[in-house]
C-alpha atoms as a PDB file:
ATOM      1  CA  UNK A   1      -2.621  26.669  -0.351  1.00  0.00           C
ATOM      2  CA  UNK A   2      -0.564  24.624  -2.735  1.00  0.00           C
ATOM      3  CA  UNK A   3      -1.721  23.777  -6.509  1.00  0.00           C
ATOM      4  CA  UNK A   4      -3.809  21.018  -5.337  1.00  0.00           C
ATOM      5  CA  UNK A   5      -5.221  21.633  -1.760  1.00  0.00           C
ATOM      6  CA  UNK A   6      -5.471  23.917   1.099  1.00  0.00           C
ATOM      7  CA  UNK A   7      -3.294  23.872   4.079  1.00  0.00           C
ATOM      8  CA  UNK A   8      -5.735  23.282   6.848  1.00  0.00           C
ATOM      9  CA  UNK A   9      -7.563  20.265   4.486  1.00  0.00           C
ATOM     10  CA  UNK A  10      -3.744  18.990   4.727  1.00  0.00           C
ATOM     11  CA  UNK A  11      -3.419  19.147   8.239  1.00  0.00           C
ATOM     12  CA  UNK A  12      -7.562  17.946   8.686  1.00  0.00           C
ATOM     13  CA  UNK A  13      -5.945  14.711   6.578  1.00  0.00           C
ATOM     14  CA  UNK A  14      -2.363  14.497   8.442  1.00  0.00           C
ATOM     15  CA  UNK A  15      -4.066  14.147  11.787  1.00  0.00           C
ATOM     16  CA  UNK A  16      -6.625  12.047  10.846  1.00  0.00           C
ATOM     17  CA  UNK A  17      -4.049   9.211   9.191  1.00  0.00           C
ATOM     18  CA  UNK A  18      -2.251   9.758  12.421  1.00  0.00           C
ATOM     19  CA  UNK A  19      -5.237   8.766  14.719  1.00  0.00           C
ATOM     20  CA  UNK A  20      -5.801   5.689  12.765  1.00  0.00           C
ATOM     21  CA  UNK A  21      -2.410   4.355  11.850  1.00  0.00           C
ATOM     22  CA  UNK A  22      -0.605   1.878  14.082  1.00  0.00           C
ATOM     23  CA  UNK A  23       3.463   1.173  14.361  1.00  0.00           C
ATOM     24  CA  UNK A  24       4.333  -2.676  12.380  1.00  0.00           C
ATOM     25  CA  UNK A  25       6.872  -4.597  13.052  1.00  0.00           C
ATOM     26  CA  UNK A  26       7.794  -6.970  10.382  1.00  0.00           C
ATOM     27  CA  UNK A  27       9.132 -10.369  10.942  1.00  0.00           C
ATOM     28  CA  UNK A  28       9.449 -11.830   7.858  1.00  0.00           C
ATOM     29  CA  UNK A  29      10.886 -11.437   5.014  1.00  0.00           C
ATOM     30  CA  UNK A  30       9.795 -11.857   1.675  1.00  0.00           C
ATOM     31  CA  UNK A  31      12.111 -12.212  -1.911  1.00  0.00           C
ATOM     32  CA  UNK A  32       9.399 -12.764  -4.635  1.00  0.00           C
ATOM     33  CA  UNK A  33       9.582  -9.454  -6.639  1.00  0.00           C
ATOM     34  CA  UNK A  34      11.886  -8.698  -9.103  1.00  0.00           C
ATOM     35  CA  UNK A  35      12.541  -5.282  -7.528  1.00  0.00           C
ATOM     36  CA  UNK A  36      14.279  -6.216  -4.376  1.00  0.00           C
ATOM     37  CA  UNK A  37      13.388  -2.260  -3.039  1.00  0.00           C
ATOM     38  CA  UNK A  38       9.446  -3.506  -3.344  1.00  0.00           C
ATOM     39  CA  UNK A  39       9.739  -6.934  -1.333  1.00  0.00           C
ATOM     40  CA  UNK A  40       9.420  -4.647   1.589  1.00  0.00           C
ATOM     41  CA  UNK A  41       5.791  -3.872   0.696  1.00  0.00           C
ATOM     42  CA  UNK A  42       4.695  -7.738   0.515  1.00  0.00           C
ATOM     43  CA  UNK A  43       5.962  -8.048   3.245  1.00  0.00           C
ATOM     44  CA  UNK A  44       4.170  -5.490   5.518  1.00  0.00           C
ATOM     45  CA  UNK A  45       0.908  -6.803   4.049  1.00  0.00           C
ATOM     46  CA  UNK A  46       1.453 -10.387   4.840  1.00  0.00           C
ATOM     47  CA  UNK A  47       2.215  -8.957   8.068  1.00  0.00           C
ATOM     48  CA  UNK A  48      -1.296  -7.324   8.847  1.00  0.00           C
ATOM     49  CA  UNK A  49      -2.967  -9.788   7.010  1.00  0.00           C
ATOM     50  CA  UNK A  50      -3.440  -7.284   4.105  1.00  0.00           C
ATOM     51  CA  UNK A  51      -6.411  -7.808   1.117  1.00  0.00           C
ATOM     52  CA  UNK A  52      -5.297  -5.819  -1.064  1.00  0.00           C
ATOM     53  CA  UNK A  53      -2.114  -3.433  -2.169  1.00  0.00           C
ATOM     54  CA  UNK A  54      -2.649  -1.054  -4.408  1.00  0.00           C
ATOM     55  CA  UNK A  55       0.105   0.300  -6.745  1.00  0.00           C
ATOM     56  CA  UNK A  56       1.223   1.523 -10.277  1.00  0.00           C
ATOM     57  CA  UNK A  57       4.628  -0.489 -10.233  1.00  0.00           C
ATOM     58  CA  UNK A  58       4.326  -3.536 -12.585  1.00  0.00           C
ATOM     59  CA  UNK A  59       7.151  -5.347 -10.987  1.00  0.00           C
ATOM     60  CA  UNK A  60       4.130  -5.603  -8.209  1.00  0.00           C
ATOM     61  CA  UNK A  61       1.528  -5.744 -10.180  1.00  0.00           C
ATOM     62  CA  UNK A  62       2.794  -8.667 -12.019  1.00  0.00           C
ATOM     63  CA  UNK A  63       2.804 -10.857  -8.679  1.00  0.00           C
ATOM     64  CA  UNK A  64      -1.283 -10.520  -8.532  1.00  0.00           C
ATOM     65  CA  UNK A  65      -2.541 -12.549  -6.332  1.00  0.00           C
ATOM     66  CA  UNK A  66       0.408 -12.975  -4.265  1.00  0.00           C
ATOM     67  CA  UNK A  67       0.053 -15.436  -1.084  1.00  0.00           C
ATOM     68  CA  UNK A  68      -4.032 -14.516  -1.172  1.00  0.00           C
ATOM     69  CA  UNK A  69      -3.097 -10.212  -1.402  1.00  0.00           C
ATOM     70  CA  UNK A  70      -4.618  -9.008  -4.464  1.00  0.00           C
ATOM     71  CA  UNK A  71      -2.320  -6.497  -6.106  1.00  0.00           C
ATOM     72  CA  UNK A  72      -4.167  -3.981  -7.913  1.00  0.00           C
ATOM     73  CA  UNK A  73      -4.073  -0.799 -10.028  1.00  0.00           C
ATOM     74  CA  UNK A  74      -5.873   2.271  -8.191  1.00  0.00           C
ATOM     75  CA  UNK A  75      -8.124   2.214 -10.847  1.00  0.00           C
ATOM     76  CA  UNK A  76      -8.595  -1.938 -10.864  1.00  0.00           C
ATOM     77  CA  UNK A  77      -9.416  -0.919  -7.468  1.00  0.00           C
ATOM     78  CA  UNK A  78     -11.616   1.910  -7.559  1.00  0.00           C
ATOM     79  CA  UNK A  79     -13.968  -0.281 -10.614  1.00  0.00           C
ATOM     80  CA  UNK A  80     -14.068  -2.800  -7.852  1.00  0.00           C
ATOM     81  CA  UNK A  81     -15.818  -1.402  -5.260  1.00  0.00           C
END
């Protein structure tokens, strides 16, 4: 057990992101943010048709809405659902 959780709650969540994650490949490419290093995550949402990302880096968070994706806060998030 680490500070935070237990090793087998660790593996429980590892194996269960594993069953329901799928492979991307992204075709397009995107150069709105003022980060170039962050482009890559608009563009894997525009590539599965994303909602929402959520983040804490303002040079994302500054784009909300981008192309239809709202770009929220974890918290901006959380108070909306």
């Amino acid at each position: 057990m680490d500070k935070y959780i237990r090793e087998e709650e660790r593996i429980q969540f590892l194996m269960a992101l594993l069953r329901e994650s799928r492979l991307v490949s992204v075709n397009r490419t995107v150069e709105n943010c003022r980060d170039p290093k962050d482009n890559k995550y608009l563009e894997l949402a525009l590539e599965v048709h994303a909602e929402c990302i959520l983040s804490g880096d303002n040079d994302l968070l500054v784009l909300h809405p981008h192309l239809g994706i709202k770009i929220l806060t974890p918290r901006q998030f959380i108070d909306a659902v």
